[in-house]
C-alpha atoms as a PDB file:
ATOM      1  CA  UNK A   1       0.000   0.000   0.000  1.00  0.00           C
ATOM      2  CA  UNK A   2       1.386   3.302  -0.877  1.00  0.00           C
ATOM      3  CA  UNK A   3       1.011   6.838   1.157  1.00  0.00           C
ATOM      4  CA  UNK A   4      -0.668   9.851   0.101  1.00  0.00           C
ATOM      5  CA  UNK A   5      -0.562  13.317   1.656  1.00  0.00           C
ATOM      6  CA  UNK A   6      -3.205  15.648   1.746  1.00  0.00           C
ATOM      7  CA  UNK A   7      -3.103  19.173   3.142  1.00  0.00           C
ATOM      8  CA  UNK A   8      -6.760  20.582   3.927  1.00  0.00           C
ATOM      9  CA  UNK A   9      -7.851  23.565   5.362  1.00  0.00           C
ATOM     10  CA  UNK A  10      -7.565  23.421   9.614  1.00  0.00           C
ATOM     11  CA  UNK A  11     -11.236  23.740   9.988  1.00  0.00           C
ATOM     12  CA  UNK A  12     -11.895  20.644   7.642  1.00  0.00           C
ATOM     13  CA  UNK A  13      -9.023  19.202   9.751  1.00  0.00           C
ATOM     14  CA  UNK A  14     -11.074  19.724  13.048  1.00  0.00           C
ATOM     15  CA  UNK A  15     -14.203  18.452  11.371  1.00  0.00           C
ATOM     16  CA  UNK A  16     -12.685  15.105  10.152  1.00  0.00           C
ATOM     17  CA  UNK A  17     -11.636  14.281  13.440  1.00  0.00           C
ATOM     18  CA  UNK A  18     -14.349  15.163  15.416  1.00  0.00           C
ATOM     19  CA  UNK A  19     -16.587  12.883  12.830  1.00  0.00           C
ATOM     20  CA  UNK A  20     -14.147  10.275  13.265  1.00  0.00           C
ATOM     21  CA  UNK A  21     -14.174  10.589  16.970  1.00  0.00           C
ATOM     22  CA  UNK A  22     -18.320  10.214  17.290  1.00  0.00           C
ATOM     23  CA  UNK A  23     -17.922   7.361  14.649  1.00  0.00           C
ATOM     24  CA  UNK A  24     -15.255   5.791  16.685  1.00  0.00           C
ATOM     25  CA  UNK A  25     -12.730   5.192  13.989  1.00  0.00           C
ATOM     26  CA  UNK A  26      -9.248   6.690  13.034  1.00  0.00           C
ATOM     27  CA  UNK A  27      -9.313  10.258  11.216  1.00  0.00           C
ATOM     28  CA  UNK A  28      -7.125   8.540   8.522  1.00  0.00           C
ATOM     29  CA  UNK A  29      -9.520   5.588   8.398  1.00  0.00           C
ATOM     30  CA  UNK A  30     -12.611   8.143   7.812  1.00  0.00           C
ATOM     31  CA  UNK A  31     -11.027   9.865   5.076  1.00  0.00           C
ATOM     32  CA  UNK A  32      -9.616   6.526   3.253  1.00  0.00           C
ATOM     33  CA  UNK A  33     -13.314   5.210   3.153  1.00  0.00           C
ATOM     34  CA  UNK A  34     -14.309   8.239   2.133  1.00  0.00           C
ATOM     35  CA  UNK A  35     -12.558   8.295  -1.023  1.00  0.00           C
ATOM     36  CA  UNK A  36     -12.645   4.628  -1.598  1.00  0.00           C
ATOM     37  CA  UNK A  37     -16.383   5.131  -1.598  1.00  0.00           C
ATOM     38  CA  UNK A  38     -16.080   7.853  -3.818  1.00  0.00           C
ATOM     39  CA  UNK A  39     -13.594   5.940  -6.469  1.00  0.00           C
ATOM     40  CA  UNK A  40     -15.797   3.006  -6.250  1.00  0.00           C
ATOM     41  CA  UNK A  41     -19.358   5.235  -7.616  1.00  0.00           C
ATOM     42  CA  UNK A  42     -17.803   8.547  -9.116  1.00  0.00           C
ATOM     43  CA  UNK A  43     -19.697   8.138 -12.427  1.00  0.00           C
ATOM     44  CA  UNK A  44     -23.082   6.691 -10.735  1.00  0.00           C
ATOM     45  CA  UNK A  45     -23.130   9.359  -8.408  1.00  0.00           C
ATOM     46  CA  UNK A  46     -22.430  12.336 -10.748  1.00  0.00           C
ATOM     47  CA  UNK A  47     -25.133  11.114 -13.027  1.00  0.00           C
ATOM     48  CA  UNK A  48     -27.516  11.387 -10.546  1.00  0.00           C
ATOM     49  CA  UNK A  49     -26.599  15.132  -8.911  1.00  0.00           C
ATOM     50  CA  UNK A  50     -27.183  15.881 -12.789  1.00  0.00           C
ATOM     51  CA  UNK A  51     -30.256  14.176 -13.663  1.00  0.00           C
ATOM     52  CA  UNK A  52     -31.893  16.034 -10.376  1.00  0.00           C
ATOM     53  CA  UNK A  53     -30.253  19.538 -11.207  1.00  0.00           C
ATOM     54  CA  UNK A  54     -31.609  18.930 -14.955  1.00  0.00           C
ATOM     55  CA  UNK A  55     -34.960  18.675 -14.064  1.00  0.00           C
ATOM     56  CA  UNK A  56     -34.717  20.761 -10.649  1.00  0.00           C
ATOM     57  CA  UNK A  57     -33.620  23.525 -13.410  1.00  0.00           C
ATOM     58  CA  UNK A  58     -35.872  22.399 -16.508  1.00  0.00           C
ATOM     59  CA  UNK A  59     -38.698  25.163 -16.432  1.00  0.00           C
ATOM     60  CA  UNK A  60     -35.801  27.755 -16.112  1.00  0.00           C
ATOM     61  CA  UNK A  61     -33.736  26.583 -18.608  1.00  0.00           C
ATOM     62  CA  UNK A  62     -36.720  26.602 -20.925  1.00  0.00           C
ATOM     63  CA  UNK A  63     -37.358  30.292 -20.253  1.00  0.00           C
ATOM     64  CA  UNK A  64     -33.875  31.468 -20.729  1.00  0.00           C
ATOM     65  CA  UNK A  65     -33.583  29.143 -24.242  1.00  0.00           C
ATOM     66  CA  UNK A  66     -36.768  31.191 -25.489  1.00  0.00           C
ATOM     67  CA  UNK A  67     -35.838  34.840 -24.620  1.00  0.00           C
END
């Protein structure tokens, strides 16, 4: 397994470890299923925030297209 270094902002710091804390778990274990969950459904999960801001949007987008 290889190491990778992040540097985040110190109140995303504080926030990561207090989540980890309530959870129970490691900081470093939070953020490694974090992204592992986010490499394992980037494309699934992207289609859907755009399929709901499409149609959230629809009736707008249709006004702007006809002015």
């Amino acid at each position: 397994m290889n190491t990778l270094t992040i540097t985040l902002p110190e109140e995303r710091i504080d926030q990561l470890k207090e989540t980890a804390a309530r959870l129970g778990v490691a900081p470093e274990e939070l953020a490694r299923a974090g992204i592992e969950d986010l490499l394992a459904y980037p494309e699934e999960s992207f289609q859907q925030l755009l399929d709901r801001l499409l149609e959230k949007n629809a009736r707008l987008y249709l006004r702007l297209a006809t002015q």
